[in-house]
N, C-alpha and C. Protein backbone atom coordinates (compact mmCIF):
# COMPACT_ATOMS: atom_id res chain seq x y z
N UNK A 1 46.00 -42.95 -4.50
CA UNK A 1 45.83 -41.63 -3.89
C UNK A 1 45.41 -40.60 -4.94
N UNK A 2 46.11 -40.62 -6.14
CA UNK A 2 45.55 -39.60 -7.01
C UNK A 2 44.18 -39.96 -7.80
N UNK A 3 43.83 -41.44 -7.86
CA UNK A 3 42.40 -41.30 -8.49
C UNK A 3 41.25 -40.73 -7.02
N UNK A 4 41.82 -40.99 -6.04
CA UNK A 4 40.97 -40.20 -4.56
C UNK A 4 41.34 -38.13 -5.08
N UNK A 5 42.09 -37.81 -5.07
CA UNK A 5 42.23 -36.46 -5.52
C UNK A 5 41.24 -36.17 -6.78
N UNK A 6 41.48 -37.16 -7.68
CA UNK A 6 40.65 -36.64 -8.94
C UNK A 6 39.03 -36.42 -8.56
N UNK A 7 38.86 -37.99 -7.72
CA UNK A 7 37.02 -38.21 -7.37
C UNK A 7 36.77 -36.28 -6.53
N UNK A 8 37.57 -36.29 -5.46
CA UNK A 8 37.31 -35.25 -4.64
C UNK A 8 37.06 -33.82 -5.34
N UNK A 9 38.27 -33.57 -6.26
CA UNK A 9 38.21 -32.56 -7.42
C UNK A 9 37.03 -32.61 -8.31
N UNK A 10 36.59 -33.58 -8.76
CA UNK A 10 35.36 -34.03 -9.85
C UNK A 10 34.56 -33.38 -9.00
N UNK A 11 33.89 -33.52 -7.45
CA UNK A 11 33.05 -33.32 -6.40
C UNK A 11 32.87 -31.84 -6.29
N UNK A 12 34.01 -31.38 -6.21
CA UNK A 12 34.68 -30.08 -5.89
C UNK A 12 33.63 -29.03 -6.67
N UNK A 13 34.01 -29.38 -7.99
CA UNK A 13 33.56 -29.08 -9.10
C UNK A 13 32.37 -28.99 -9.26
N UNK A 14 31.72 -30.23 -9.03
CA UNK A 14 30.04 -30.27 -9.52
C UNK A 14 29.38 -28.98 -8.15
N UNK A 15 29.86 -29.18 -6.96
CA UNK A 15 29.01 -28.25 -5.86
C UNK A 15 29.85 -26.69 -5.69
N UNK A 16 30.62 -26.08 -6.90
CA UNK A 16 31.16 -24.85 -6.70
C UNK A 16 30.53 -24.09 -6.27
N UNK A 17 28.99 -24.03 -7.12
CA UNK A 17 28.09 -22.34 -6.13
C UNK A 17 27.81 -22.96 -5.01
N UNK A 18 27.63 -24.12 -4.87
CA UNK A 18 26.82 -24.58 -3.50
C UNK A 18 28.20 -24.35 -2.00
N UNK A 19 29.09 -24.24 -2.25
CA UNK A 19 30.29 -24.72 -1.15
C UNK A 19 29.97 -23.26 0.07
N UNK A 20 29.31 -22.80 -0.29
CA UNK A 20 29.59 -21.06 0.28
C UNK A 20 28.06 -21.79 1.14
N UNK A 21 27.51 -22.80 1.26
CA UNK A 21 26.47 -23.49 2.29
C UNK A 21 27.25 -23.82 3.43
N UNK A 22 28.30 -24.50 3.19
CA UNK A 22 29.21 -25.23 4.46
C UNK A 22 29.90 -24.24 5.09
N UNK A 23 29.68 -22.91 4.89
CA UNK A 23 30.40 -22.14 6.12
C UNK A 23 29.70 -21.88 7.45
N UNK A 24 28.50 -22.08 7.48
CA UNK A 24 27.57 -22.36 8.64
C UNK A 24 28.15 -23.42 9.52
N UNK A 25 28.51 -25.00 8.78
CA UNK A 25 28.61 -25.83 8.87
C UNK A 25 30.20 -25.96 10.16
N UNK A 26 30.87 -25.29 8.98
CA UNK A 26 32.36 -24.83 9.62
C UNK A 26 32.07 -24.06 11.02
N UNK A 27 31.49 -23.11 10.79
CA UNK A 27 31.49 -22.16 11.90
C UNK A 27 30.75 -23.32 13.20
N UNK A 28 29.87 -23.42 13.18
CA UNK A 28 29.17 -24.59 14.22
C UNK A 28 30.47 -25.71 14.75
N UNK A 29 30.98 -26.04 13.87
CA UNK A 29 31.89 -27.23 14.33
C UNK A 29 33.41 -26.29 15.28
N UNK A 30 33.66 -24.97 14.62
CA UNK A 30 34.53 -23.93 15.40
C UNK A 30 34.09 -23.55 16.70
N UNK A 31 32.44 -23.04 16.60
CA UNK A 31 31.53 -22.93 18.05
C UNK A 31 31.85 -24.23 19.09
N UNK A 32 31.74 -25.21 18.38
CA UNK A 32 31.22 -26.65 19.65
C UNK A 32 32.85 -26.97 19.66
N UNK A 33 33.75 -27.22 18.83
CA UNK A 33 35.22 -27.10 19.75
C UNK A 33 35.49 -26.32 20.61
N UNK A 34 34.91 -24.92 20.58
CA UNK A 34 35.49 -23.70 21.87
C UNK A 34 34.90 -24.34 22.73
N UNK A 35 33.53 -24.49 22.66
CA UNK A 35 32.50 -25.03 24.01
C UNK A 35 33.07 -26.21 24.74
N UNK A 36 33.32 -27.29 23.94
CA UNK A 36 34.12 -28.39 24.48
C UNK A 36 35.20 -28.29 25.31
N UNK A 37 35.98 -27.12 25.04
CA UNK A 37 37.19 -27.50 25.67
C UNK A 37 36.96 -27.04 27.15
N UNK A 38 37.86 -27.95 28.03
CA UNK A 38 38.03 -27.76 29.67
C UNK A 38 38.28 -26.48 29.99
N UNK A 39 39.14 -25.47 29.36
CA UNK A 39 39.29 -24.55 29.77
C UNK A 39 39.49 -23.37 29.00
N UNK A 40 39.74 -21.66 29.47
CA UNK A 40 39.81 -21.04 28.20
C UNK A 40 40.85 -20.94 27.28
N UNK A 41 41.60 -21.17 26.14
CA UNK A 41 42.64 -21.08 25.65
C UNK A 41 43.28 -19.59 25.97
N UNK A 42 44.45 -19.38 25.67
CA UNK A 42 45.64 -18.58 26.19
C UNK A 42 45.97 -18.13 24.76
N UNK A 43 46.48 -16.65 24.36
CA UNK A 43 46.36 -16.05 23.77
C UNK A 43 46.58 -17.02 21.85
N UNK A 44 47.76 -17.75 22.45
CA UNK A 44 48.53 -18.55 21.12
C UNK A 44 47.64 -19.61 20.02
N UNK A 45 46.34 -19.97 20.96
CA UNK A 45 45.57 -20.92 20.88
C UNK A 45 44.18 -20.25 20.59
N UNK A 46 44.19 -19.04 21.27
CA UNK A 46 42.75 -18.51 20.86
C UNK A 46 42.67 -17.51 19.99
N UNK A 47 43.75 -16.95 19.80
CA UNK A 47 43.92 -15.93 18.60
C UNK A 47 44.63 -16.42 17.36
N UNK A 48 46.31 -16.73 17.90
CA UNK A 48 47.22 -16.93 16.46
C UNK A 48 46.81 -17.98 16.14
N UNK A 49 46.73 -19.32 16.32
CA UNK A 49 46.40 -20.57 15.96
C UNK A 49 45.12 -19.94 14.88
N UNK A 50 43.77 -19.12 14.95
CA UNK A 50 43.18 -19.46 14.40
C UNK A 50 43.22 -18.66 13.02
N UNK A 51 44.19 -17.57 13.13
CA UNK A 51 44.45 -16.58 12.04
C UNK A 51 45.56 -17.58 11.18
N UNK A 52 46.37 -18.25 11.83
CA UNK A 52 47.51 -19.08 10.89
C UNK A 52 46.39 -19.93 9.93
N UNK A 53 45.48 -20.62 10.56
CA UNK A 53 45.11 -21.65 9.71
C UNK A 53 43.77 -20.94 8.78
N UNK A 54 43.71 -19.82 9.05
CA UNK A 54 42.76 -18.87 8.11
C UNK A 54 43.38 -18.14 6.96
N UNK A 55 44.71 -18.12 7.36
CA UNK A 55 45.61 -17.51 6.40
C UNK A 55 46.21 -18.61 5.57
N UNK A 56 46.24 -19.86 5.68
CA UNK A 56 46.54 -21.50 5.36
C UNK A 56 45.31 -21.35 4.94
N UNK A 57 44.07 -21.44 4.66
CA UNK A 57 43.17 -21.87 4.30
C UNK A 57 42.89 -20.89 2.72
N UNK A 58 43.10 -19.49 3.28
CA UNK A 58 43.09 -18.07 2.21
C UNK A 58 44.08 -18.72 1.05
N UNK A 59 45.41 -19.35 1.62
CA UNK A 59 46.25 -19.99 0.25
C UNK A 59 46.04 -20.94 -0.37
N UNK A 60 45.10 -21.58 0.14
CA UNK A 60 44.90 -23.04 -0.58
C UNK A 60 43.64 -22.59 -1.43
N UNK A 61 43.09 -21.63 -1.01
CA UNK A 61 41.84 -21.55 -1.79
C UNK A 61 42.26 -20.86 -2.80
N UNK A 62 43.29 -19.41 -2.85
CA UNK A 62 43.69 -18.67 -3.76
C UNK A 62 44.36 -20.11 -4.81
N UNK A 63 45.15 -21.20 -4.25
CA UNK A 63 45.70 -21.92 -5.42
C UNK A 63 44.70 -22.39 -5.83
N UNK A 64 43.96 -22.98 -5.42
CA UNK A 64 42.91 -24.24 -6.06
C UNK A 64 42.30 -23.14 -6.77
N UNK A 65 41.51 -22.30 -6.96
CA UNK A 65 41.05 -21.08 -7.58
C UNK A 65 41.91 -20.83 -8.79
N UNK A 66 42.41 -20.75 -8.56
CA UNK A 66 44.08 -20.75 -10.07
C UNK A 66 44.06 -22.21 -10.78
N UNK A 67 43.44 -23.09 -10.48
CA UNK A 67 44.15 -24.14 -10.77
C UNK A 67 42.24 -24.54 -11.79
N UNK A 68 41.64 -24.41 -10.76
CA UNK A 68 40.14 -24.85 -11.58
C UNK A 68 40.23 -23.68 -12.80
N UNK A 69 39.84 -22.20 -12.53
CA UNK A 69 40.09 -21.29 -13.55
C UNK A 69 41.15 -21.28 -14.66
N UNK A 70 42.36 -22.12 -14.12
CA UNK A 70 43.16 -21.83 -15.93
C UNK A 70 43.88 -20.45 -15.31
N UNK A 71 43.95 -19.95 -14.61
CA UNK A 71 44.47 -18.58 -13.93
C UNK A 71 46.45 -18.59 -13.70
């Protein structure tokens, strides 16, 4: 498991300016889940759900950011 962390990190690394491409990528795959679903989500699902895991996402990036930088 940790030589899979290192490869991914090594990866990480080589495409840093490039990663700010895959938010298109993200957003499209966020678009075609709303579209998919049967019906409209209800407040918990269409609002908080997506701020929790944006605010989960804001921390993992602030650590990993600390962690590549030496910070």
């Amino acid at each position: 498991m940790l030589r899979i962390a290192n490869a991914l990190h090594a990866c990480l690394l080589a495409e840093l300016r490039r990663l700010v491409l895959w938010l298109p990528v993200g957003m499209a795959l966020g678009s075609a889940g709303y579209f998919a679903l049967p019906y409209e989500p209800d407040f918990i699902g269409g609002a908080l759900l997506p701020l929790l895991l944006s605010l989960c996402a804001a921390g993992a990036a602030w650590r990993w950011w600390g962690y590549v930088w030496g910070a």
